[in-house]
N, C-alpha and C. Protein backbone atom coordinates (compact mmCIF):
# COMPACT_ATOMS: atom_id res chain seq x y z
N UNK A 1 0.83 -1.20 0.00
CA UNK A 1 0.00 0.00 0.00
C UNK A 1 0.86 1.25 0.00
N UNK A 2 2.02 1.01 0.89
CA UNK A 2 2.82 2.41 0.69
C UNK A 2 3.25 2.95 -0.71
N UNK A 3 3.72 1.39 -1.62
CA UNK A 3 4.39 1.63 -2.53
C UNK A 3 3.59 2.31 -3.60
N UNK A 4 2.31 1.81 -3.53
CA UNK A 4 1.51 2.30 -3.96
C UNK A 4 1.34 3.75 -4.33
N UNK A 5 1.07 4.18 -2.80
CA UNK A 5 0.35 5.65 -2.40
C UNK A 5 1.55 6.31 -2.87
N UNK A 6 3.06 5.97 -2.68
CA UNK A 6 4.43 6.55 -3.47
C UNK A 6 4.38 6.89 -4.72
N UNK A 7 3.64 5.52 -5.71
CA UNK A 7 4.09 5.86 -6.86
C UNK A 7 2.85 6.66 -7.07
N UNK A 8 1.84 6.65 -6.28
CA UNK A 8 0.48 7.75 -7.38
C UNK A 8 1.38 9.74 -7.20
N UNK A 9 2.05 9.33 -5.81
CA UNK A 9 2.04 10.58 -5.38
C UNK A 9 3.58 11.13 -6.57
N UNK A 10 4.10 10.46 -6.91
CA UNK A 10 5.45 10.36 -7.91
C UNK A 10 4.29 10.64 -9.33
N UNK A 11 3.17 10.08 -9.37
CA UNK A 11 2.47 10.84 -10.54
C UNK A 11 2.04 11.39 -10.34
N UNK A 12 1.37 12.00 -9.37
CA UNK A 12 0.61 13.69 -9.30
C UNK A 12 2.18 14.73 -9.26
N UNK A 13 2.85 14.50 -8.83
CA UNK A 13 4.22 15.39 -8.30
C UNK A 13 4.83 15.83 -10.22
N UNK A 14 4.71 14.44 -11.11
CA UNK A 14 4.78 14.60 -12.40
C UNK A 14 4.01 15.39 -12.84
N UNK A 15 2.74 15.30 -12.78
CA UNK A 15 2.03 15.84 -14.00
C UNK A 15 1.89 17.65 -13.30
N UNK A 16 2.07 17.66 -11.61
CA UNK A 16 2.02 19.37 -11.52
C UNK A 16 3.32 19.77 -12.18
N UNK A 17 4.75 19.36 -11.90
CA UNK A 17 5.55 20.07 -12.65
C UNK A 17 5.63 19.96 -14.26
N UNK A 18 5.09 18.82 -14.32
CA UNK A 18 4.46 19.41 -15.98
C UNK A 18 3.73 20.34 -16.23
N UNK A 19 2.60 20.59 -15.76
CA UNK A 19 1.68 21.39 -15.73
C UNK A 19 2.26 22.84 -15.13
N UNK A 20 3.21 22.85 -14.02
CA UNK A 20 3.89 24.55 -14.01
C UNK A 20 4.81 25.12 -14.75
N UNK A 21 5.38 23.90 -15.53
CA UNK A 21 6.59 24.40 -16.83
C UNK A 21 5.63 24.83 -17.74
N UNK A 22 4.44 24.30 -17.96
CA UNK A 22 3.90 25.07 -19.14
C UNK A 22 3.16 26.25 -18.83
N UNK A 23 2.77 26.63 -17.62
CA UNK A 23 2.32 27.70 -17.23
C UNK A 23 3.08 28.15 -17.47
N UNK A 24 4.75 28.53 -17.29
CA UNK A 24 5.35 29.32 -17.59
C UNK A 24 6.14 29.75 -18.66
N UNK A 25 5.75 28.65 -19.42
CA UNK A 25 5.95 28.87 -21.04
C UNK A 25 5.29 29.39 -21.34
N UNK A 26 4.10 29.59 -21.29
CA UNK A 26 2.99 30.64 -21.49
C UNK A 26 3.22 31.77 -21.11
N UNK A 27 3.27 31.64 -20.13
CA UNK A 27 3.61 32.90 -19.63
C UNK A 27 4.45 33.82 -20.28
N UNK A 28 5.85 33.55 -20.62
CA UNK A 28 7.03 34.18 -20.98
C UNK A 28 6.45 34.39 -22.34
N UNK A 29 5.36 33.32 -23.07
CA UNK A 29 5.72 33.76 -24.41
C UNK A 29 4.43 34.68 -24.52
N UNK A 30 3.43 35.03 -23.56
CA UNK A 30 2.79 35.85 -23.32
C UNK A 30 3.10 37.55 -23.40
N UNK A 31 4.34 37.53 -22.50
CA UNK A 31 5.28 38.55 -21.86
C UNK A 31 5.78 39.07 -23.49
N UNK A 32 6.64 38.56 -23.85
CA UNK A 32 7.00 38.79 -25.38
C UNK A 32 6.73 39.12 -26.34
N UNK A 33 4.86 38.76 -26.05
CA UNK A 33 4.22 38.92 -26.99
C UNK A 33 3.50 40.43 -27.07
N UNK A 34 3.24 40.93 -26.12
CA UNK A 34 3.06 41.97 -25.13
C UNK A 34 4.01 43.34 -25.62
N UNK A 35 5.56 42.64 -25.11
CA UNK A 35 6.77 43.73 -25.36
C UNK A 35 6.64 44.18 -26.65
N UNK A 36 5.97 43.26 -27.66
CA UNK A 36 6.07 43.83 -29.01
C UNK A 36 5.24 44.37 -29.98
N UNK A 37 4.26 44.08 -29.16
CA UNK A 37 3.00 44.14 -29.88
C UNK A 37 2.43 45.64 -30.88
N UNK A 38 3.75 46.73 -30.37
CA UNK A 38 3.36 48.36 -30.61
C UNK A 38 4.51 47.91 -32.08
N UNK A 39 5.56 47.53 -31.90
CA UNK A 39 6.72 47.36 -32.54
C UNK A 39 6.17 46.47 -33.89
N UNK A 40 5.26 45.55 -33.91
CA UNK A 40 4.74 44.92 -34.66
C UNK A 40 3.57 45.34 -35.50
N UNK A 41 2.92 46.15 -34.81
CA UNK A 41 1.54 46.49 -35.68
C UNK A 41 2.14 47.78 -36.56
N UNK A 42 2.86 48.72 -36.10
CA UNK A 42 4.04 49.77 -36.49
C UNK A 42 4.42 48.75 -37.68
N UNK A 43 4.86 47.68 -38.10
CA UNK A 43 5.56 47.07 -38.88
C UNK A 43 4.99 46.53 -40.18
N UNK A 44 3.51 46.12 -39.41
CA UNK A 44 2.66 45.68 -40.70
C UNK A 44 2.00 46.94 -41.25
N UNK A 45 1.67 47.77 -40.58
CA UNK A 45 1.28 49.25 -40.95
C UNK A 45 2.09 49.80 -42.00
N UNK A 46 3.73 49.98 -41.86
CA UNK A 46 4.56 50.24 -42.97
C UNK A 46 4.73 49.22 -43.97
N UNK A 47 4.70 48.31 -43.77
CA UNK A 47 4.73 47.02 -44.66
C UNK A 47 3.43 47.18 -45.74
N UNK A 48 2.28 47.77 -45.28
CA UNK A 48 0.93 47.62 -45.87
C UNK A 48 0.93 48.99 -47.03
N UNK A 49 1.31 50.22 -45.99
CA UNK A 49 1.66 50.60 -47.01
C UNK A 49 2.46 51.12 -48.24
N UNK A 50 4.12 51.02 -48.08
CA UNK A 50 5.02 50.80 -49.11
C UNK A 50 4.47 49.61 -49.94
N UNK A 51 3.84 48.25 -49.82
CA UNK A 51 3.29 47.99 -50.94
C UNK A 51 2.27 48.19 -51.94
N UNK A 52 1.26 48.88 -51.27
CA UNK A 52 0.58 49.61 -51.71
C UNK A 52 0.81 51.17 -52.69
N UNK A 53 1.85 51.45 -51.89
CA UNK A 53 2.53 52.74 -52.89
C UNK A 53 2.61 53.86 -51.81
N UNK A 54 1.82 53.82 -51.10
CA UNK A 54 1.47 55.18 -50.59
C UNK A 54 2.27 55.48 -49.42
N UNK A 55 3.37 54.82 -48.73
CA UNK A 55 4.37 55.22 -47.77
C UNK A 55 5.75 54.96 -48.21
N UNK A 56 6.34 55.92 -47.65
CA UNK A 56 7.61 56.00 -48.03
C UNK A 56 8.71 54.81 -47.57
N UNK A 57 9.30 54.63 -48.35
CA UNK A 57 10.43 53.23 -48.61
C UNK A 57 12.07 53.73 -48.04
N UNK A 58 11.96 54.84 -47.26
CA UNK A 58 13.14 55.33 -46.51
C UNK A 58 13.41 54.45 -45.78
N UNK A 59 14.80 55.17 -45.17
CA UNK A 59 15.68 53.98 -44.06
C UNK A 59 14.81 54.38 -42.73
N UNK A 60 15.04 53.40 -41.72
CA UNK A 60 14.77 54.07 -40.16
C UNK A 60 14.87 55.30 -39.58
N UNK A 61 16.40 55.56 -40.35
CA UNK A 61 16.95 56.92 -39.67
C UNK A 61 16.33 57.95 -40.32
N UNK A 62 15.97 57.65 -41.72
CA UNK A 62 15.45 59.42 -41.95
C UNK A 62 14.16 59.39 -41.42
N UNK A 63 13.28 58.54 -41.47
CA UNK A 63 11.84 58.23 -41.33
C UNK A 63 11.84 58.40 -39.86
N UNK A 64 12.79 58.40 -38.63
CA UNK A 64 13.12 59.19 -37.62
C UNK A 64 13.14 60.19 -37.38
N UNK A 65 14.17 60.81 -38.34
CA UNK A 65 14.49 62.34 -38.13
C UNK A 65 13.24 63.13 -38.96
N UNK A 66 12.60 63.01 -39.84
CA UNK A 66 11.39 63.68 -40.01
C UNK A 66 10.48 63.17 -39.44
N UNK A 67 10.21 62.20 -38.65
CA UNK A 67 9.19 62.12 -37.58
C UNK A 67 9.09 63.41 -36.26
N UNK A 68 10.65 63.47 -36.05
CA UNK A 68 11.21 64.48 -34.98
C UNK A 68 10.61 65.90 -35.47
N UNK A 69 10.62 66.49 -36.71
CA UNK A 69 10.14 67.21 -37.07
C UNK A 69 8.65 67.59 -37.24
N UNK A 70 7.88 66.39 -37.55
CA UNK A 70 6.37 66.29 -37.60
C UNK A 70 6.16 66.22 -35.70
N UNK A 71 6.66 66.11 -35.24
CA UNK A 71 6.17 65.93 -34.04
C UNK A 71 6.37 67.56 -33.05
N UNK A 72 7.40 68.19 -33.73
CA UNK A 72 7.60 69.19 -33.38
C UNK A 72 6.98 70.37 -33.85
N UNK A 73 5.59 70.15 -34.84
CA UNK A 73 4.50 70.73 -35.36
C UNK A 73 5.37 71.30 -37.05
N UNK A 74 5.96 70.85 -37.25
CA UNK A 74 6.74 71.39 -38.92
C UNK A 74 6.29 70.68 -39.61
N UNK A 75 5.11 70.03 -39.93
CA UNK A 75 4.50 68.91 -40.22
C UNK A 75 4.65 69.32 -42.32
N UNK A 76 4.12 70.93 -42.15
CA UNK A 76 3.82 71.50 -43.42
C UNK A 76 5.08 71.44 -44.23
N UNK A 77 6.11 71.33 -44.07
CA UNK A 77 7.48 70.97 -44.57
C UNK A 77 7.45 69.71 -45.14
N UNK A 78 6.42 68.92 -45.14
CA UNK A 78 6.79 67.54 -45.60
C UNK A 78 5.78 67.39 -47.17
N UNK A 79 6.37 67.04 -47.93
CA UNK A 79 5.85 67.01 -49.56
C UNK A 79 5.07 65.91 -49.44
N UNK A 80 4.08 65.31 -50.30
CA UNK A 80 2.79 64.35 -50.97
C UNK A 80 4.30 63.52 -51.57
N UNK A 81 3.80 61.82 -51.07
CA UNK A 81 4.76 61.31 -51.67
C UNK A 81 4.49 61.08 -53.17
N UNK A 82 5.38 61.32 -54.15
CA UNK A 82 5.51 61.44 -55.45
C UNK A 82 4.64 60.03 -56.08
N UNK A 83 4.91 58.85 -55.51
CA UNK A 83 4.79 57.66 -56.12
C UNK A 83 3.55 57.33 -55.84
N UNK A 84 2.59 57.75 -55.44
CA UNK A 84 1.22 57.46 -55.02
C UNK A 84 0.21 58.44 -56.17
N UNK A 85 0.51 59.94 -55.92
CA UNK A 85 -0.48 60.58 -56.82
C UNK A 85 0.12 60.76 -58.40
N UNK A 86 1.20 60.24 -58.28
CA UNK A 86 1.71 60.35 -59.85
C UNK A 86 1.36 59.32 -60.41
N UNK A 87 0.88 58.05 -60.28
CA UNK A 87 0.60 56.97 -60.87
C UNK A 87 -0.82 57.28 -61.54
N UNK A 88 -1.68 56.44 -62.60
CA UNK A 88 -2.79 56.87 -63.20
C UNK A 88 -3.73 55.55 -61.88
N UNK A 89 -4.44 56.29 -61.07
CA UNK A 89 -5.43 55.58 -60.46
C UNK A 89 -6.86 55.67 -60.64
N UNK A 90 -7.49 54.49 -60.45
CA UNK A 90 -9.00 54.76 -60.45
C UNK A 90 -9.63 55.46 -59.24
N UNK A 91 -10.71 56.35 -59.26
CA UNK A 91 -10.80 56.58 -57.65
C UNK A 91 -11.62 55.89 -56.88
N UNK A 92 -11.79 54.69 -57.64
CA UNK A 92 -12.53 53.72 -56.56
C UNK A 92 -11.01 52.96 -55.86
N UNK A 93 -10.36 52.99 -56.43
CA UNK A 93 -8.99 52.58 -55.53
C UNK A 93 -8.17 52.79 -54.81
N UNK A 94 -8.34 54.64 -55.17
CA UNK A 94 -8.00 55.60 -54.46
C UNK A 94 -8.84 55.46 -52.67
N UNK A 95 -10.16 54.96 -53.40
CA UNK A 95 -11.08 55.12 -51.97
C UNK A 95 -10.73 53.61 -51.27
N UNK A 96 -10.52 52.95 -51.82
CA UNK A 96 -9.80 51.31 -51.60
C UNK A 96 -8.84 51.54 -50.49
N UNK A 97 -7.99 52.08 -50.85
CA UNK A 97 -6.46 52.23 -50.10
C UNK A 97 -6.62 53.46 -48.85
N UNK A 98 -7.55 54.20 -49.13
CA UNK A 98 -7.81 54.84 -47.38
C UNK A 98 -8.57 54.12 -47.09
N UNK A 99 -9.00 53.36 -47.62
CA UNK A 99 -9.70 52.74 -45.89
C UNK A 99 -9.26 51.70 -45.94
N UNK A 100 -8.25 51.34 -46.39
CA UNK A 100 -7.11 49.84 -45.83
C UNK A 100 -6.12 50.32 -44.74
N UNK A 101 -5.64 52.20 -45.17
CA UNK A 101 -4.86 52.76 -44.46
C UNK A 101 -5.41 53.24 -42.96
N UNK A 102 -6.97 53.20 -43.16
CA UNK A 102 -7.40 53.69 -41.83
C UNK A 102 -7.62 52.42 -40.94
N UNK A 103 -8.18 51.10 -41.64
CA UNK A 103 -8.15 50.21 -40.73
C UNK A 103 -6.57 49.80 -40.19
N UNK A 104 -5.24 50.29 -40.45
CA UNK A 104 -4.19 49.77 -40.11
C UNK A 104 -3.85 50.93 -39.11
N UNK A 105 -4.02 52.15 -39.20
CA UNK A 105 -3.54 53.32 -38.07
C UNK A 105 -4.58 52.65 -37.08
N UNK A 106 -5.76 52.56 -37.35
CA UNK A 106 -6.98 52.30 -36.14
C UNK A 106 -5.95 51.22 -35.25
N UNK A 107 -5.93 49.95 -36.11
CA UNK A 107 -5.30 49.01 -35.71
C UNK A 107 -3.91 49.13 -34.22
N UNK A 108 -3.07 50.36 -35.17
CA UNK A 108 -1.73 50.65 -34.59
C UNK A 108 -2.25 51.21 -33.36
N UNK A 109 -3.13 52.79 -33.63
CA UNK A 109 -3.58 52.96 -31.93
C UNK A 109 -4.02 52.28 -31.10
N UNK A 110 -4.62 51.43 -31.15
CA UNK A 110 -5.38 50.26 -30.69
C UNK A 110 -4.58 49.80 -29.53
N UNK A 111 -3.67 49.21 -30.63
CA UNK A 111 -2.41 48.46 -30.08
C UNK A 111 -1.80 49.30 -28.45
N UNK A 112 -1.27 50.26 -28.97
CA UNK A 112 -0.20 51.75 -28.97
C UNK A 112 -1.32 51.78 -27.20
N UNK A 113 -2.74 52.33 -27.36
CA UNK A 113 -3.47 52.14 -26.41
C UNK A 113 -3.46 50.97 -25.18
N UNK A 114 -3.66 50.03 -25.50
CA UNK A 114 -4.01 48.82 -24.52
C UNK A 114 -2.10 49.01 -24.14
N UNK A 115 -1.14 48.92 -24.84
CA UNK A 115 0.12 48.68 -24.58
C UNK A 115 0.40 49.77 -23.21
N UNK A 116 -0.18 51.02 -23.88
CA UNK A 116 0.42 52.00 -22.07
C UNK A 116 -0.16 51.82 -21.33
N UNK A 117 -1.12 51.64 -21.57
CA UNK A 117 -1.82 50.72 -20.32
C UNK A 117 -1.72 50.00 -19.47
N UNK A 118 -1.21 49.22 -20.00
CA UNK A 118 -0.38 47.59 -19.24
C UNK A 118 0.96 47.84 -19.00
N UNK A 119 1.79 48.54 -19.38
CA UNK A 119 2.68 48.83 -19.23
C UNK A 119 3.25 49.10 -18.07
N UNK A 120 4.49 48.31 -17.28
CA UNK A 120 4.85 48.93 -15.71
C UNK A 120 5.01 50.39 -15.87
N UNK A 121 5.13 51.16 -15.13
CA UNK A 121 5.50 52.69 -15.24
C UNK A 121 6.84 52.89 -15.56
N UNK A 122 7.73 51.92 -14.87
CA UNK A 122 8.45 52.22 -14.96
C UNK A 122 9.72 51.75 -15.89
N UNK A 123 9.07 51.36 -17.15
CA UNK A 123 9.30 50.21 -18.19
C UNK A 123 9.57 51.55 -19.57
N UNK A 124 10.58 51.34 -19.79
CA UNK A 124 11.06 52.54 -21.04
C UNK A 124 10.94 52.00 -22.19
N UNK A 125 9.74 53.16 -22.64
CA UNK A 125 9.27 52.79 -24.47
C UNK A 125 9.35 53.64 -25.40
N UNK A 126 11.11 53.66 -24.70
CA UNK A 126 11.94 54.91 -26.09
C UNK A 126 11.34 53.65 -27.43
N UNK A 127 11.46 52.80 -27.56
CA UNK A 127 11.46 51.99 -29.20
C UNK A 127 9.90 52.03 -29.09
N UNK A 128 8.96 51.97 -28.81
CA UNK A 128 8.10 51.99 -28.79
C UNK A 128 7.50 52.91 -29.26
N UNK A 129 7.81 54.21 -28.79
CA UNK A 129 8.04 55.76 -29.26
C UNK A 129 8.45 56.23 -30.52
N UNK A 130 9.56 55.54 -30.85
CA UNK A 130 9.94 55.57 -31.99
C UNK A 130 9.13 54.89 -33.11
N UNK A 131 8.67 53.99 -33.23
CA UNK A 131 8.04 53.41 -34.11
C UNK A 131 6.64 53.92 -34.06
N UNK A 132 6.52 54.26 -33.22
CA UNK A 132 4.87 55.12 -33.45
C UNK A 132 5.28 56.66 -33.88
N UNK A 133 6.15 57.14 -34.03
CA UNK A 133 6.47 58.25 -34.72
C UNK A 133 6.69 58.15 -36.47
N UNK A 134 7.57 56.89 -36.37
CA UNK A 134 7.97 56.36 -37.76
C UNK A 134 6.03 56.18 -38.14
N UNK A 135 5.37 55.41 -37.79
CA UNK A 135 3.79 54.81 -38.12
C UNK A 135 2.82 56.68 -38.86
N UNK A 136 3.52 57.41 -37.63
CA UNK A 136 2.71 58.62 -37.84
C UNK A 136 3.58 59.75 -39.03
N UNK A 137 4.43 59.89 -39.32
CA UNK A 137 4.87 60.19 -40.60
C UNK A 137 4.73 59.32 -41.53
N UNK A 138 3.97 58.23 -41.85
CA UNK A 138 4.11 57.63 -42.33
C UNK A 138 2.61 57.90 -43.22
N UNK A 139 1.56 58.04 -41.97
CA UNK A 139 0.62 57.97 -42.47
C UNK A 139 0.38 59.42 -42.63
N UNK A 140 0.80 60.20 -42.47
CA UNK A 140 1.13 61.83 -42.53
C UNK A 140 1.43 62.22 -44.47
N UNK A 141 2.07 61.07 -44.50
CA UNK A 141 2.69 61.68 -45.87
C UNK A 141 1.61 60.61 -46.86
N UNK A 142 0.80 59.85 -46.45
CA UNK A 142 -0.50 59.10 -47.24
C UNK A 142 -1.55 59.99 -47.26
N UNK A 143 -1.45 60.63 -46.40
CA UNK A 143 -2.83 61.71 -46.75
C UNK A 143 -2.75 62.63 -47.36
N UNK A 144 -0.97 63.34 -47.67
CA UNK A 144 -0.89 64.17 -48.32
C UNK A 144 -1.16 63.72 -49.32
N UNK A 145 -0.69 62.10 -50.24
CA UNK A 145 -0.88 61.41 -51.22
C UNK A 145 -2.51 61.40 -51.52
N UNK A 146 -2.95 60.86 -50.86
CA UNK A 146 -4.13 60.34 -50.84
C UNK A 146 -5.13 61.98 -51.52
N UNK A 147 -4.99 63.02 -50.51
CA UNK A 147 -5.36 64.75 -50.99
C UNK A 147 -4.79 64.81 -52.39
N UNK A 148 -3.79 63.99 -52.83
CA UNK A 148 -3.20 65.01 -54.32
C UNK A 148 -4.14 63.79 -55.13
N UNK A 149 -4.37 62.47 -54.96
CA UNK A 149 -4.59 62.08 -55.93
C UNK A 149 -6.02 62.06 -56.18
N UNK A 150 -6.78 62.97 -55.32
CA UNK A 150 -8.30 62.78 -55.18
C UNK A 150 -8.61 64.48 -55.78
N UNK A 151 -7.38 64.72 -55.56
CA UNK A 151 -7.75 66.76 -56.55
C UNK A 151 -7.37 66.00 -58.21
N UNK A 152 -6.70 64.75 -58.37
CA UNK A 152 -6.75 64.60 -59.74
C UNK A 152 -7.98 64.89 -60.45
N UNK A 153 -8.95 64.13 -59.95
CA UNK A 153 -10.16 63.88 -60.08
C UNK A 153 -11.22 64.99 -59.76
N UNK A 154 -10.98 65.91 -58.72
CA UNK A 154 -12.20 66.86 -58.73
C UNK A 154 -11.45 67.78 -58.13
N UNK A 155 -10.90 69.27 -58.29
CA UNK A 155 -10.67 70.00 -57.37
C UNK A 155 -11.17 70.16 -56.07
N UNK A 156 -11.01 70.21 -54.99
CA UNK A 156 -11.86 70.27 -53.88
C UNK A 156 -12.12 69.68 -53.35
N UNK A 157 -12.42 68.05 -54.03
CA UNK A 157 -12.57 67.11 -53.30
C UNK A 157 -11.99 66.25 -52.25
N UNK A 158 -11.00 66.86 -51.93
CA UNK A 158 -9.82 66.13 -50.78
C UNK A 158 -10.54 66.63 -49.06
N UNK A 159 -11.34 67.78 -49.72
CA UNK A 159 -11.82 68.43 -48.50
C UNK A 159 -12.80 67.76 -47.62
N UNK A 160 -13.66 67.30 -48.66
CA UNK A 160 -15.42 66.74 -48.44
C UNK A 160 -14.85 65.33 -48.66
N UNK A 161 -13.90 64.17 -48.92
CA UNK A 161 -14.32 62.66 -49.38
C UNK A 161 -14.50 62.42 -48.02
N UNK A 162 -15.31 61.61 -47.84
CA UNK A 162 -15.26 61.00 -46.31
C UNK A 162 -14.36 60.21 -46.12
N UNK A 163 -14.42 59.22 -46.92
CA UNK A 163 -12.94 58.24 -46.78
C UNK A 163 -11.41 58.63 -46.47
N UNK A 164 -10.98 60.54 -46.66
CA UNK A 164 -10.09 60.87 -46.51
C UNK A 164 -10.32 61.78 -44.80
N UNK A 165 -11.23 62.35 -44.70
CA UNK A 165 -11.86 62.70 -43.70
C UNK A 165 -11.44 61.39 -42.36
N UNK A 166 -12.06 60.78 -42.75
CA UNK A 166 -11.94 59.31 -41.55
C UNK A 166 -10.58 58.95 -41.16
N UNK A 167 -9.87 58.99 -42.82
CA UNK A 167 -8.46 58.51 -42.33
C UNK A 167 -7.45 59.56 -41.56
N UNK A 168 -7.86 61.01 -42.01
CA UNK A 168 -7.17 61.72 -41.22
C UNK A 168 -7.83 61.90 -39.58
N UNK A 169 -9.03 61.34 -39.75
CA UNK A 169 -9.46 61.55 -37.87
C UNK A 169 -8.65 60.16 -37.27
N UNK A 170 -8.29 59.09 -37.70
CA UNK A 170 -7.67 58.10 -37.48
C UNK A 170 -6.16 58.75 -37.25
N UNK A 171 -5.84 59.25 -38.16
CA UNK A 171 -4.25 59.73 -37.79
C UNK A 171 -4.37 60.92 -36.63
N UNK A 172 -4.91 61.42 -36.56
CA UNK A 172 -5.20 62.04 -35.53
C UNK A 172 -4.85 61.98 -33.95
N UNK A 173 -5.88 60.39 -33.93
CA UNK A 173 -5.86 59.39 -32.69
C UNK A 173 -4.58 59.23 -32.48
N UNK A 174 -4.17 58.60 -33.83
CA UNK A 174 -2.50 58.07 -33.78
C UNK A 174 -1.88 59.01 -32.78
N UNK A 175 -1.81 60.36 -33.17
CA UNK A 175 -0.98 61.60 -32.93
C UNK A 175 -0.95 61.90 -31.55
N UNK A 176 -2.59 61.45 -31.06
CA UNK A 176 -2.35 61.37 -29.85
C UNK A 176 -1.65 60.53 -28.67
N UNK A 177 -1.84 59.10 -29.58
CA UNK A 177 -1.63 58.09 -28.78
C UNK A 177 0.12 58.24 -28.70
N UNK A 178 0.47 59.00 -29.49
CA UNK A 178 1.97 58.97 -30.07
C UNK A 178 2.48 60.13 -28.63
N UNK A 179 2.02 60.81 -28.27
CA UNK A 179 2.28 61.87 -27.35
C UNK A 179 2.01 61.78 -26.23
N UNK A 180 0.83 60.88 -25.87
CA UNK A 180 0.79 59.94 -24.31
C UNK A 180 2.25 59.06 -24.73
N UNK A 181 2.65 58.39 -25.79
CA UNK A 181 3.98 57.18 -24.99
C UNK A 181 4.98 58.75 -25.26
N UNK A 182 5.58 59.87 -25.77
CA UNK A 182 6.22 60.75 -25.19
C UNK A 182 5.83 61.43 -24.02
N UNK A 183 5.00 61.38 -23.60
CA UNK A 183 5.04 61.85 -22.08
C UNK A 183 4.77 60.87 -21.27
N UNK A 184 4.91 59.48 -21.68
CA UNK A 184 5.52 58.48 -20.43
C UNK A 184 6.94 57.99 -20.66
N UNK A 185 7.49 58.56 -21.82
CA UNK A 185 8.82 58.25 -21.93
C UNK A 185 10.14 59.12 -21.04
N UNK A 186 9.01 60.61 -21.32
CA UNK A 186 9.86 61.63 -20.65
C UNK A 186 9.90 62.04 -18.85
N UNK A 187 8.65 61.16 -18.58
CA UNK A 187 8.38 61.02 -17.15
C UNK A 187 9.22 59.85 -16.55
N UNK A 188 9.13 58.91 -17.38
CA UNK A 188 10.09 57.59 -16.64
C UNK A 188 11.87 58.31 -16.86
N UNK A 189 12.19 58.96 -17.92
CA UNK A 189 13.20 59.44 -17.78
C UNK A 189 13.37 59.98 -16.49
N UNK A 190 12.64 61.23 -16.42
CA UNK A 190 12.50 62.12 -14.71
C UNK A 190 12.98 61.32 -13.70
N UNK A 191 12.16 60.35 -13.56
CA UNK A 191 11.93 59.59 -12.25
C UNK A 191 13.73 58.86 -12.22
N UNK A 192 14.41 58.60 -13.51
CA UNK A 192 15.35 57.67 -12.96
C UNK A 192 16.52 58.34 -12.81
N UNK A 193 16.31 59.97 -13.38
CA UNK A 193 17.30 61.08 -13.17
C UNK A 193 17.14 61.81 -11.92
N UNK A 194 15.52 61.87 -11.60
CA UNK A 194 15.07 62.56 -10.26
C UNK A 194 15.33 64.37 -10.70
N UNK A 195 14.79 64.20 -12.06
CA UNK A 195 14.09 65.69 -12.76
C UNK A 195 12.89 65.74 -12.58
N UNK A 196 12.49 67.38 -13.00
CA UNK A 196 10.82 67.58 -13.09
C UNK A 196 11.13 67.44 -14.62
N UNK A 197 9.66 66.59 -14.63
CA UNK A 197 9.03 66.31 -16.54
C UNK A 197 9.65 66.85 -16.93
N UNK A 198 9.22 67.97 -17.07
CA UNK A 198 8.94 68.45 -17.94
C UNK A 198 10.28 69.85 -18.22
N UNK A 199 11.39 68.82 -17.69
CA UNK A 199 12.95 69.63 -17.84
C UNK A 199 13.68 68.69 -18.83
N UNK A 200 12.92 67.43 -19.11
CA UNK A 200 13.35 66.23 -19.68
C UNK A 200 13.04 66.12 -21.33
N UNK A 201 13.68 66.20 -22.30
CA UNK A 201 13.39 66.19 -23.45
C UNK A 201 13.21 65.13 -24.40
């Protein structure tokens, strides 16, 4: 009977540390999944649209450094990318591609949202930051596209399409969501320098 009650208890003792290794495989790949999730939707967002035409095919670094600039309100400095309204489009395709572009910014804030959220406070989302800047020049310079290739077609009409309307209230969101993770980037800075905020750049 002992040997017994030994070996059941040698199989329950098995199957919990089976059962807590995979809890924590889960777990971790939970965690991971989490850390990236701003970094990733940022990725298919540019991915969606350089094939499409309508975002720019720059390196990191410039698509950085004129983010720095759009964020610093110089936004009007930035040109309609060439390769979008210069092509001969239909404008049912034209209307196609903003609202592929708005379901992918929606998407990115989304993300960008639930992520600061969950986020420890004290967890630094300089890259995080960055790629939602890269996401928001990105879609910054599709609307300029998107405005030139819809005046092909009707003067004026860039003003009134709804479909361009929507996508710029979508980038919008972005813009915001982009300036809550800079002012939790520049606050967790504070805290580990033991500055006020808003001395922190």
């Amino acid at each position: 009977m002992i040997g017994l009650g030994a070996a059941l208890c040698t199989g329950c003792a098995t199957v919990d540390l089976q059962s807590m290794a995979g809890m924590e495989r889960s777990t971790a790949a939970v965690s991971e999944t989490d850390t990236n999730v701003v970094e990733r939707a940022v990725a298919k967002l540019r991915a969606v649209f350089a094939s499409r035409g309508f975002g720019e095919k720059s390196s990191q670094k410039k698509m950085q450094a004129a983010a720095d600039v759009l964020m610093n309100g110089l936004n009007a400095s930035l040109s309609a990318d060439p390769q979008y309204d210069d092509l001969p489009r239909l404008i049912a395709e034209v209307r196609e591609d903003m609202r592929l572009a708005t379901r992918h910014v929606e998407q990115t804030t989304r993300a960008a949202e639930i992520y600061l959220e969950v986020a420890p406070e004290d967890r630094l989302l300089d890259k995080e930051l960055d790629s939602l800047q890269a996401a928001l020049l990105a879609s910054e310079r599709a609307s300029r596209g998107f405005s030139a290739a819809l005046e092909n077609y009707e003067t004026g009409s860039s003003q009134t399409n709804p479909d361009l309307i929507a996508f710029r209230t979508s980038v919008d969101a972005l813009r915001e969501s982009t300036d809550a993770f800079g002012a939790r980037v520049r606050a967790t800075r504070s805290q580990r320098l033991g500055l006020d905020p808003a001395a922190v750049g």
